[in-house]
C-alpha atoms as a PDB file:
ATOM      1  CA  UNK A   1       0.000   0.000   0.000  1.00  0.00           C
ATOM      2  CA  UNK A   2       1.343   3.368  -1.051  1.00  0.00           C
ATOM      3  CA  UNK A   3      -0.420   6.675  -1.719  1.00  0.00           C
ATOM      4  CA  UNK A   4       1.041  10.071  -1.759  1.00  0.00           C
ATOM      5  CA  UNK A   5      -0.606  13.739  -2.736  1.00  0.00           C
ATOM      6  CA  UNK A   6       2.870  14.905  -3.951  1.00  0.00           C
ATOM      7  CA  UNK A   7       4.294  15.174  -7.712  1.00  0.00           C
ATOM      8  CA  UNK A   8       0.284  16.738  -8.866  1.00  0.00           C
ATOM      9  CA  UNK A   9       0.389  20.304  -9.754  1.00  0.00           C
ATOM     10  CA  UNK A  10      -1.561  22.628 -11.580  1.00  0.00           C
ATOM     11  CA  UNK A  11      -4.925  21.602 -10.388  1.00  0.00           C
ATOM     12  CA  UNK A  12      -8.102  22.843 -12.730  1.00  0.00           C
ATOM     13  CA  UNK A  13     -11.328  22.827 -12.186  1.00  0.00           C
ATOM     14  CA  UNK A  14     -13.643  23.586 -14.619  1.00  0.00           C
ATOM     15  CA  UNK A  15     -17.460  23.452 -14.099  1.00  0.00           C
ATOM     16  CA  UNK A  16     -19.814  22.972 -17.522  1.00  0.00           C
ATOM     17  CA  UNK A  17     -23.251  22.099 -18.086  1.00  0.00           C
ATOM     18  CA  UNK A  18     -23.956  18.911 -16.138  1.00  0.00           C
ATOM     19  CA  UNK A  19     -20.384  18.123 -14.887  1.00  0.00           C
ATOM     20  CA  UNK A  20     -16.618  19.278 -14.001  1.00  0.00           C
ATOM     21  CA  UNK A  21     -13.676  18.648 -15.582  1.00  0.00           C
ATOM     22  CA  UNK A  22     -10.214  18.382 -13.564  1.00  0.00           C
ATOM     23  CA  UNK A  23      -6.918  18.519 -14.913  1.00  0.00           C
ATOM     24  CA  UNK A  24      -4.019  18.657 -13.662  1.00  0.00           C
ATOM     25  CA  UNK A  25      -0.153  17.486 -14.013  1.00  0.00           C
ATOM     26  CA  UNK A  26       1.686  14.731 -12.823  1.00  0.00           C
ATOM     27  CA  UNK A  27       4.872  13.927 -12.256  1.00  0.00           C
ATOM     28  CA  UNK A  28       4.157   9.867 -12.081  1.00  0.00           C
ATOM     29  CA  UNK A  29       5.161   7.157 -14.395  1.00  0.00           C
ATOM     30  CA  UNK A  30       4.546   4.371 -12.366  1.00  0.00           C
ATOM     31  CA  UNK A  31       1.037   5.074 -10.426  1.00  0.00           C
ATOM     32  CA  UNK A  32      -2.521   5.662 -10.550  1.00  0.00           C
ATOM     33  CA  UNK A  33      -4.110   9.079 -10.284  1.00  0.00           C
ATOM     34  CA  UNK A  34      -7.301   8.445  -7.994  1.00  0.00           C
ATOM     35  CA  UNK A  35     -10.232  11.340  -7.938  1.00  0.00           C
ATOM     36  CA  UNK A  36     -12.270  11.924  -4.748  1.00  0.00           C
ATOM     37  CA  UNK A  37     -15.454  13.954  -4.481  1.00  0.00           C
ATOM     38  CA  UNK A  38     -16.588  14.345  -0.848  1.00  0.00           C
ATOM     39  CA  UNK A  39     -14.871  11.484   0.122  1.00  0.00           C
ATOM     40  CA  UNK A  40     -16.354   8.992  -2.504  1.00  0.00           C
ATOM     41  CA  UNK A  41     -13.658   7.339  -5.016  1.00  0.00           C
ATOM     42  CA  UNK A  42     -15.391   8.620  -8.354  1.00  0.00           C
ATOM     43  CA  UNK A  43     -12.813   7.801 -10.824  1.00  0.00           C
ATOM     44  CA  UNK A  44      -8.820   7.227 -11.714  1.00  0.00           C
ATOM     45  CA  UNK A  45      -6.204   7.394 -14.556  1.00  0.00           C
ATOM     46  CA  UNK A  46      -3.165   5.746 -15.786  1.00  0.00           C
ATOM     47  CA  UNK A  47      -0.542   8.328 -15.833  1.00  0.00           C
ATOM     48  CA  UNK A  48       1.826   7.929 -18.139  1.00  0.00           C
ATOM     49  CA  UNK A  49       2.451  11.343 -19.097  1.00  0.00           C
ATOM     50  CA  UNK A  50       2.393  14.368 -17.174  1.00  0.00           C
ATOM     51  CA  UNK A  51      -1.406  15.767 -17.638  1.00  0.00           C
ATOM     52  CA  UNK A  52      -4.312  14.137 -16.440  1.00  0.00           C
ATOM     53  CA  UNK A  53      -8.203  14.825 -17.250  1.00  0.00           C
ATOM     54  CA  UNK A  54     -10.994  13.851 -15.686  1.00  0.00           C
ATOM     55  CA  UNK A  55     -14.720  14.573 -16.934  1.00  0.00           C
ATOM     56  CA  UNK A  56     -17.284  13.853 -14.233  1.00  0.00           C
ATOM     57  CA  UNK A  57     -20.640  14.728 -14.595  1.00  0.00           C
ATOM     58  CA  UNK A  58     -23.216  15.116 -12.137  1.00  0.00           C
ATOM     59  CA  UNK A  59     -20.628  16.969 -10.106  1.00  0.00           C
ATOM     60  CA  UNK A  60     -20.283  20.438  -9.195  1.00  0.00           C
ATOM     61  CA  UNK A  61     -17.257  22.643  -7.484  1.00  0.00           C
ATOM     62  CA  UNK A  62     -19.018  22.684  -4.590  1.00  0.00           C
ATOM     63  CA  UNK A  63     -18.023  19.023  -4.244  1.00  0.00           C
ATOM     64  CA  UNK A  64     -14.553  18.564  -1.655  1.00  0.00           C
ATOM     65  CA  UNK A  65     -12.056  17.732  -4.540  1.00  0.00           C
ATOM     66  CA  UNK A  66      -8.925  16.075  -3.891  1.00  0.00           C
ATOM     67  CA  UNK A  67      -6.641  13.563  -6.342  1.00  0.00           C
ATOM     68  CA  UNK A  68      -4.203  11.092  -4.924  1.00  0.00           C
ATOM     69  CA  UNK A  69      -1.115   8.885  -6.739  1.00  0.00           C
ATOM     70  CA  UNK A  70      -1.530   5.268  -5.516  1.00  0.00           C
ATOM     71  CA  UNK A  71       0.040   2.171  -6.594  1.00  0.00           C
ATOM     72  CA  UNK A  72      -1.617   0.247  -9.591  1.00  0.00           C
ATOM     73  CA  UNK A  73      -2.915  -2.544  -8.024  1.00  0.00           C
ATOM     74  CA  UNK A  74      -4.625  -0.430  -5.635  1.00  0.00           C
ATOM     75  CA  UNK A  75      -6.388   1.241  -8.343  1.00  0.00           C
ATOM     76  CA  UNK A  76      -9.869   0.855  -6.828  1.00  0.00           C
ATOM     77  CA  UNK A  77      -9.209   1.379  -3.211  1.00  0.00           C
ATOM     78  CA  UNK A  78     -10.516   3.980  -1.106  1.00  0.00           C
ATOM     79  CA  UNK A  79      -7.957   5.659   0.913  1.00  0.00           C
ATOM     80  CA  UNK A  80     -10.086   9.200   1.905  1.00  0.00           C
ATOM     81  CA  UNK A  81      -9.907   8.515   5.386  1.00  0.00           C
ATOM     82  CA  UNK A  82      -6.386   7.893   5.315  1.00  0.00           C
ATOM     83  CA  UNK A  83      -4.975  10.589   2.987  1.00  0.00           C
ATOM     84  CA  UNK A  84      -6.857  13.436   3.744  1.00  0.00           C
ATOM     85  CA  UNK A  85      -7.693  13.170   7.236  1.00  0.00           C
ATOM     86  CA  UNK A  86      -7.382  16.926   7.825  1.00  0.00           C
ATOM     87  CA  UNK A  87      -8.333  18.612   4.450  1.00  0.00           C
ATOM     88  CA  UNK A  88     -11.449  16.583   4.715  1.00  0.00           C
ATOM     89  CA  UNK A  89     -12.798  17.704   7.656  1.00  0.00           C
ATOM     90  CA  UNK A  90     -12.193  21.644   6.663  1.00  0.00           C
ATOM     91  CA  UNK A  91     -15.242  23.583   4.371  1.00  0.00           C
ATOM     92  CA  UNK A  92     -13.176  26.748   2.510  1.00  0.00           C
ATOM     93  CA  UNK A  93     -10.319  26.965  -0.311  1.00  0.00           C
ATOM     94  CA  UNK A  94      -9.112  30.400  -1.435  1.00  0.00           C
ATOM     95  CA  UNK A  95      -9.798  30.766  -5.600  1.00  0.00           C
ATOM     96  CA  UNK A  96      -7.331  32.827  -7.623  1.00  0.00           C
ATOM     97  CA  UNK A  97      -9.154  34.238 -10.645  1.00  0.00           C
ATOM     98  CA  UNK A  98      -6.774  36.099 -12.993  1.00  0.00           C
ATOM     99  CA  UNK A  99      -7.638  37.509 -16.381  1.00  0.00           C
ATOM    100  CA  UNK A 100      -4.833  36.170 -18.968  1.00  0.00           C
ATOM    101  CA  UNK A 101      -4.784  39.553 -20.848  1.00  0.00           C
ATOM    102  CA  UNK A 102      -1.937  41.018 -23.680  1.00  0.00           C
ATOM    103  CA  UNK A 103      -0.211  43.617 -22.195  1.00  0.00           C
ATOM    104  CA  UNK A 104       2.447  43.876 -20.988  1.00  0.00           C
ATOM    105  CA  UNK A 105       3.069  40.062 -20.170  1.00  0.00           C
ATOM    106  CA  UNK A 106       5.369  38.540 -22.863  1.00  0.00           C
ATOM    107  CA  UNK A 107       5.466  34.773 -23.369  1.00  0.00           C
ATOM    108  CA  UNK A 108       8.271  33.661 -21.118  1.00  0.00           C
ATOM    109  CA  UNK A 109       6.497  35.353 -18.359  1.00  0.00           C
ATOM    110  CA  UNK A 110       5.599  33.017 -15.035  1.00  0.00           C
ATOM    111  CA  UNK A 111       2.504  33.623 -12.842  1.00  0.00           C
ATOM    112  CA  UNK A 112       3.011  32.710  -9.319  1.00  0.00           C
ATOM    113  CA  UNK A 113       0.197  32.357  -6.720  1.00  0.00           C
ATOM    114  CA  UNK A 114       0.837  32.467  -2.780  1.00  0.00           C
ATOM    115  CA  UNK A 115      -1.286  32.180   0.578  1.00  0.00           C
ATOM    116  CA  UNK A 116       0.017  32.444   3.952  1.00  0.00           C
ATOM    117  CA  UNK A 117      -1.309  30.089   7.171  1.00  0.00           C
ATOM    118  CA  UNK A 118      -3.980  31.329   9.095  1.00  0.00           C
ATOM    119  CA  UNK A 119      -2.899  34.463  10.989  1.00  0.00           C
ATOM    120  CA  UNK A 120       0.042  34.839   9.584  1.00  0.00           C
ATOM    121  CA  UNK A 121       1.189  38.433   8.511  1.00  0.00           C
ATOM    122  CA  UNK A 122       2.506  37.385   4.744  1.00  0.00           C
ATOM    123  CA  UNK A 123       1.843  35.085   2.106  1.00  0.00           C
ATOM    124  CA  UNK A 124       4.923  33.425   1.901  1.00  0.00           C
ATOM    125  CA  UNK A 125       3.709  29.536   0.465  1.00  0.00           C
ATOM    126  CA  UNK A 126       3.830  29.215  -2.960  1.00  0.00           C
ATOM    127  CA  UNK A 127       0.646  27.559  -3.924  1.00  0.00           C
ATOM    128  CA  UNK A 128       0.789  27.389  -8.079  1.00  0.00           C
ATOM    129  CA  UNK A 129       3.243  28.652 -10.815  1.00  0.00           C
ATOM    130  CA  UNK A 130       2.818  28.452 -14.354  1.00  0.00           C
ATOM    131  CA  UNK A 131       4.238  30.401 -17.727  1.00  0.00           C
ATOM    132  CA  UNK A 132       1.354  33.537 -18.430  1.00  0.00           C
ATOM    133  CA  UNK A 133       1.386  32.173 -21.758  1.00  0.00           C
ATOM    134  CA  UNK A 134       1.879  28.112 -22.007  1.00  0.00           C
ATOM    135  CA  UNK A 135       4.271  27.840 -25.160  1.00  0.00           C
ATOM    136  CA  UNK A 136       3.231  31.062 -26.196  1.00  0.00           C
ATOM    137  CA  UNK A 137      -0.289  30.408 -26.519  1.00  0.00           C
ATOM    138  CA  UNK A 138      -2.626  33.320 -26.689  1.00  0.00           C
ATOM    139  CA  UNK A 139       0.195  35.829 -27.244  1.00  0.00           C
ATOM    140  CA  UNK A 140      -0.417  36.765 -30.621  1.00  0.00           C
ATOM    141  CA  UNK A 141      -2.516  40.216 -29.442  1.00  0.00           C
ATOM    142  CA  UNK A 142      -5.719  41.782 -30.148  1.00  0.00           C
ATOM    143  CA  UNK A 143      -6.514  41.181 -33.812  1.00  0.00           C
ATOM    144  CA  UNK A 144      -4.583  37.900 -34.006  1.00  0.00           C
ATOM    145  CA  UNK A 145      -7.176  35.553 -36.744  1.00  0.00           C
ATOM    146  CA  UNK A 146      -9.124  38.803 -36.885  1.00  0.00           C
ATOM    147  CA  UNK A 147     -11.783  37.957 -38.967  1.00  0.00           C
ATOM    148  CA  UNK A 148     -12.628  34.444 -37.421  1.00  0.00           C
ATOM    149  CA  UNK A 149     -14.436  35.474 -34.760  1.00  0.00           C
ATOM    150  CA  UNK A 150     -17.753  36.767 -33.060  1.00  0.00           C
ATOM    151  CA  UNK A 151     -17.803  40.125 -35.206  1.00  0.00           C
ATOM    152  CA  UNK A 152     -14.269  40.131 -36.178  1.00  0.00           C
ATOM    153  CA  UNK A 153     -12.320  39.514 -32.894  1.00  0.00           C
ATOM    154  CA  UNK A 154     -10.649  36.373 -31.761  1.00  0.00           C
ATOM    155  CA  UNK A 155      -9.325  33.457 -33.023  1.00  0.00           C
ATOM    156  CA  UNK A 156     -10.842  30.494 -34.411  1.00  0.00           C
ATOM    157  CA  UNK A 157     -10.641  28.686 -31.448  1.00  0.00           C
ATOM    158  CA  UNK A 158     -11.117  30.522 -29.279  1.00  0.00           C
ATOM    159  CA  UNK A 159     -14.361  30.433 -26.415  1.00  0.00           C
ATOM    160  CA  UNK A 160     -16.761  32.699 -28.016  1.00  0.00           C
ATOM    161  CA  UNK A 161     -18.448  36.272 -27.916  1.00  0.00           C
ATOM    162  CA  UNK A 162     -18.924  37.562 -24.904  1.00  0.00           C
ATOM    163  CA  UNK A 163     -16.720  35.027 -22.952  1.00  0.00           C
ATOM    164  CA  UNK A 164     -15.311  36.971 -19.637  1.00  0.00           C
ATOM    165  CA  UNK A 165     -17.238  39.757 -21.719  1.00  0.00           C
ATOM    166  CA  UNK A 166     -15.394  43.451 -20.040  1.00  0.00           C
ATOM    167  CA  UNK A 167     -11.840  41.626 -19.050  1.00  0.00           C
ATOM    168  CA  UNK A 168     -10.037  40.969 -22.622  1.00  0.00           C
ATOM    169  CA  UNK A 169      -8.991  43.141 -24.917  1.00  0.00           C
ATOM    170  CA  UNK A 170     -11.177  46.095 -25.907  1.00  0.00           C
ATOM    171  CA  UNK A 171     -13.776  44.439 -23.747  1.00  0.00           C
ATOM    172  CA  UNK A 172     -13.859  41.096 -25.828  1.00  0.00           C
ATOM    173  CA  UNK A 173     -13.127  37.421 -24.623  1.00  0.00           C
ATOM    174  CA  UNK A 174     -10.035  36.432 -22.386  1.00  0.00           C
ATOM    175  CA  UNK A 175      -9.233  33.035 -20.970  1.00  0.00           C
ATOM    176  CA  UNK A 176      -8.735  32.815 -16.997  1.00  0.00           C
ATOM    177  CA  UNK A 177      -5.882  31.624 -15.120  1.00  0.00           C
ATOM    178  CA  UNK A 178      -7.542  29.476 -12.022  1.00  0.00           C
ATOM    179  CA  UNK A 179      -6.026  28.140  -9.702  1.00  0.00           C
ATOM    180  CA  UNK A 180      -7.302  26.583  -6.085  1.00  0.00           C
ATOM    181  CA  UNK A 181      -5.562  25.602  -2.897  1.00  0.00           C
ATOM    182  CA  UNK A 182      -6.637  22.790  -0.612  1.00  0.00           C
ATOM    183  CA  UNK A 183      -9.263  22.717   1.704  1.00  0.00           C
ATOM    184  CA  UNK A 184      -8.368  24.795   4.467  1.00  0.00           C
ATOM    185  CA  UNK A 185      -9.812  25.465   7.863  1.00  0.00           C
ATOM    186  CA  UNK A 186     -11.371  28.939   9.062  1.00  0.00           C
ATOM    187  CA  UNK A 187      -9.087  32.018   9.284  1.00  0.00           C
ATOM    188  CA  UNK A 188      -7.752  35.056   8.106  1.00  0.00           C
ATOM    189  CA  UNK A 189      -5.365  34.291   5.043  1.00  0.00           C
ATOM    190  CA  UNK A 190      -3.201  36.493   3.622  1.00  0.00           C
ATOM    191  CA  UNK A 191      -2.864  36.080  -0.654  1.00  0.00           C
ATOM    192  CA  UNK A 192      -0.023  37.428  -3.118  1.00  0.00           C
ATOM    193  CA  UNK A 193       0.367  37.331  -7.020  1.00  0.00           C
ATOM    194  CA  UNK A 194       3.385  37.960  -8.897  1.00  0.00           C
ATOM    195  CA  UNK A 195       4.971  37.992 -12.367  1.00  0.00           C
ATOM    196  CA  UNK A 196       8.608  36.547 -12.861  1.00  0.00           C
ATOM    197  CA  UNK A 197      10.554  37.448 -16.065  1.00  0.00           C
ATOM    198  CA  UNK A 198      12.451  35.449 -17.786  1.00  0.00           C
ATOM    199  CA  UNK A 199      15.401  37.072 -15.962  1.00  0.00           C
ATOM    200  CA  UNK A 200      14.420  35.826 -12.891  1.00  0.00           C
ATOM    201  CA  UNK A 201      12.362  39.722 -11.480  1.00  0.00           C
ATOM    202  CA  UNK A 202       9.586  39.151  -9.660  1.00  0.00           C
ATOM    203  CA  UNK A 203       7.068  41.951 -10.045  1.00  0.00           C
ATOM    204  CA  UNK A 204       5.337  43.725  -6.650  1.00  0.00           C
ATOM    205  CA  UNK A 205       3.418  41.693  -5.502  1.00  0.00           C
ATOM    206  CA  UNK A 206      -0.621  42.108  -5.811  1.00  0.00           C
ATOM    207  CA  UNK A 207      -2.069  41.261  -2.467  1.00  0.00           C
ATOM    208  CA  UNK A 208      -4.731  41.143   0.189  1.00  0.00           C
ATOM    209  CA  UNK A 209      -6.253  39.278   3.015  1.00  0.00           C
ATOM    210  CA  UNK A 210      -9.535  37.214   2.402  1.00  0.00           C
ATOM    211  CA  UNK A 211     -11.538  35.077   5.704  1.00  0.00           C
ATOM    212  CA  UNK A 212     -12.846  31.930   5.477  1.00  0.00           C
ATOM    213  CA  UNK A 213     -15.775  31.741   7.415  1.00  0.00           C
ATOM    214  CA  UNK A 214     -17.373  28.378   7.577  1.00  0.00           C
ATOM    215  CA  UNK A 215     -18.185  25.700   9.751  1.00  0.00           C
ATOM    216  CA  UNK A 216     -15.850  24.107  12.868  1.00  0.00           C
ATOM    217  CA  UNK A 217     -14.137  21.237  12.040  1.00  0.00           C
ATOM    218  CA  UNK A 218     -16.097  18.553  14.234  1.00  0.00           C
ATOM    219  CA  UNK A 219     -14.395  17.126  17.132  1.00  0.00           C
ATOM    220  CA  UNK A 220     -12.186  13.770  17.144  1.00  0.00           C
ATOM    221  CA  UNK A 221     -10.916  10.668  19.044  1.00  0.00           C
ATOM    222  CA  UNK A 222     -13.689   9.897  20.410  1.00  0.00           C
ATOM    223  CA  UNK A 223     -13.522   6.769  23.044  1.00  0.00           C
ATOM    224  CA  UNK A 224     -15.457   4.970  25.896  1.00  0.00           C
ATOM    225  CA  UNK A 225     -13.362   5.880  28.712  1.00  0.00           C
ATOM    226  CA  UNK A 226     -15.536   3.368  31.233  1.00  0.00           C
ATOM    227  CA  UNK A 227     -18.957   2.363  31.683  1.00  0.00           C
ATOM    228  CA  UNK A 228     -20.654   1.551  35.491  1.00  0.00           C
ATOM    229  CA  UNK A 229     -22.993  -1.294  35.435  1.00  0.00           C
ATOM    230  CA  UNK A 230     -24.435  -0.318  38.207  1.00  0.00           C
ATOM    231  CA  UNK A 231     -25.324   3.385  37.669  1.00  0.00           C
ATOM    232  CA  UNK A 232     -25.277   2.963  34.098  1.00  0.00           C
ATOM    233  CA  UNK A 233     -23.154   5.902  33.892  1.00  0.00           C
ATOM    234  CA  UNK A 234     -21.014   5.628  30.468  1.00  0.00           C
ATOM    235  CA  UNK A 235     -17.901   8.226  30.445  1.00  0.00           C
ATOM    236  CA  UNK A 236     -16.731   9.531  27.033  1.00  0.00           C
ATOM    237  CA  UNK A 237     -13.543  11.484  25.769  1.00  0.00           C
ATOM    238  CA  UNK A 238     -12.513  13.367  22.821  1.00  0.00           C
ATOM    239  CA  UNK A 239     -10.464  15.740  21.694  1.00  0.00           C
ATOM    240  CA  UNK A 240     -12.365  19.223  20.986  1.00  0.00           C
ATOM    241  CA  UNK A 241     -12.462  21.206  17.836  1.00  0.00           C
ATOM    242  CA  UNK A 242      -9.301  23.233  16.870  1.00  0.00           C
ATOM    243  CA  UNK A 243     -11.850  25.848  15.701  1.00  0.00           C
ATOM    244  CA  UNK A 244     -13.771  26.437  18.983  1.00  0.00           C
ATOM    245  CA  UNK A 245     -12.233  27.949  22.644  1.00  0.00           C
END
């Protein structure tokens, strides 16, 4: 038995009529790639290459998404309990929405996403990095196929009129960088964004402070400390919520 949540990256989540669709990058050769929703096993994936799709319908975001890298033979085993004892139990993850405009990114420019712990004064882990422009895809400009698309604009394959109408160019369609972190428990978190060059300067940082404001985590370790026959008295333990004083 041998699971691990490390060597997956660049986790999307993409919600369309009737379904999701998760993709995301793997580092794994030799393992499955295992997809939970709310704790039930709802699908895996070979991985012999480095991305990795799922298309699940029935589903929404509001689901508690997680993927795992297991060994093949335990393909079909449930190991929620196991692997994700605390992100399970915690309601919230922070959602960084960013516009993939033209200007002034150029296509060897990196994106980098960070959140702090709760409480803590600065965002200092690094919670997703990618190029602004994937190969230099979508870096041609405004005008780029101009003629092949809703009245003029936008390339051929591109999403459509009136896609993220008001954040592309000259008000037209844009693509989104998303990117979410894990489940995380209730808190004040601090956020940054920043742009590395291909020299290796990071922009100043874009930044704020967003609460998550959802239910306690429940308590845990519960056990019969003793039970009296004779006043049927039972005695129970646990350990209380981290979220409640």
């Amino acid at each position: 038995m041998s699971y691990t949540t490390s060597g997956i990256s660049d986790v999307r989540v993409q919600e369309y009529d009737g379904g999701i669709r998760i993709a995301a990058r793997s580092t794994h050769t030799n393992k499955v790639i295992q997809c939970y929703a709310s704790g039930e096993l709802v699908a895996w994936q070979d991985s012999p290459a480095e991305d990795v799709e799922f298309d699940l319908a029935g589903l929404s975001s509001a689901h508690l998404l997680l993927l795992l890298a297991v060994d093949v033979e335990d393909a079909a085993t449930n190991y929620w309990d196991d692997a994700f004892g605390t992100p399970s139990s915690c309601g919230n993850r922070i959602k960084f929405r960013v516009p993939q405009t033209i200007a002034p990114y150029r296509p060897q420019d990196r994106i980098r996403f960070y959140r702090g712990d709760a409480g803590d004064a600065d965002a200092t882990i690094l919670v997703h990095e990618q190029d602004f422009y994937p190969g230099g895809r979508r870096c041609g400009g405004f005008g780029f196929h101009f003629g092949y698309g809703g009245f003029g604009w936008d390339g051929y394959d591109c999403k459509g009129f009136g896609y993220n109408f008001g954040l592309g160019e000259f008000g037209f369609d844009c693509e989104m960088i998303e990117v979410e972190t894990v489940p995380l428990p209730p808190g004040e978190y601090r956020w940054k964004a920043t742009v590395l060059d291909a020299a290796g300067n990071e922009s100043t940082a874009a930044s704020g402070t967003v609460t998550l404001d959802t239910y306690a985590r429940p308590a845990s370790d519960l056990a019969v400390q003793s039970y009296d026959k004779e006043t049927d008295a039972l005695t129970l333990s646990f350990t209380g919520s981290e979220d409640l004083t």
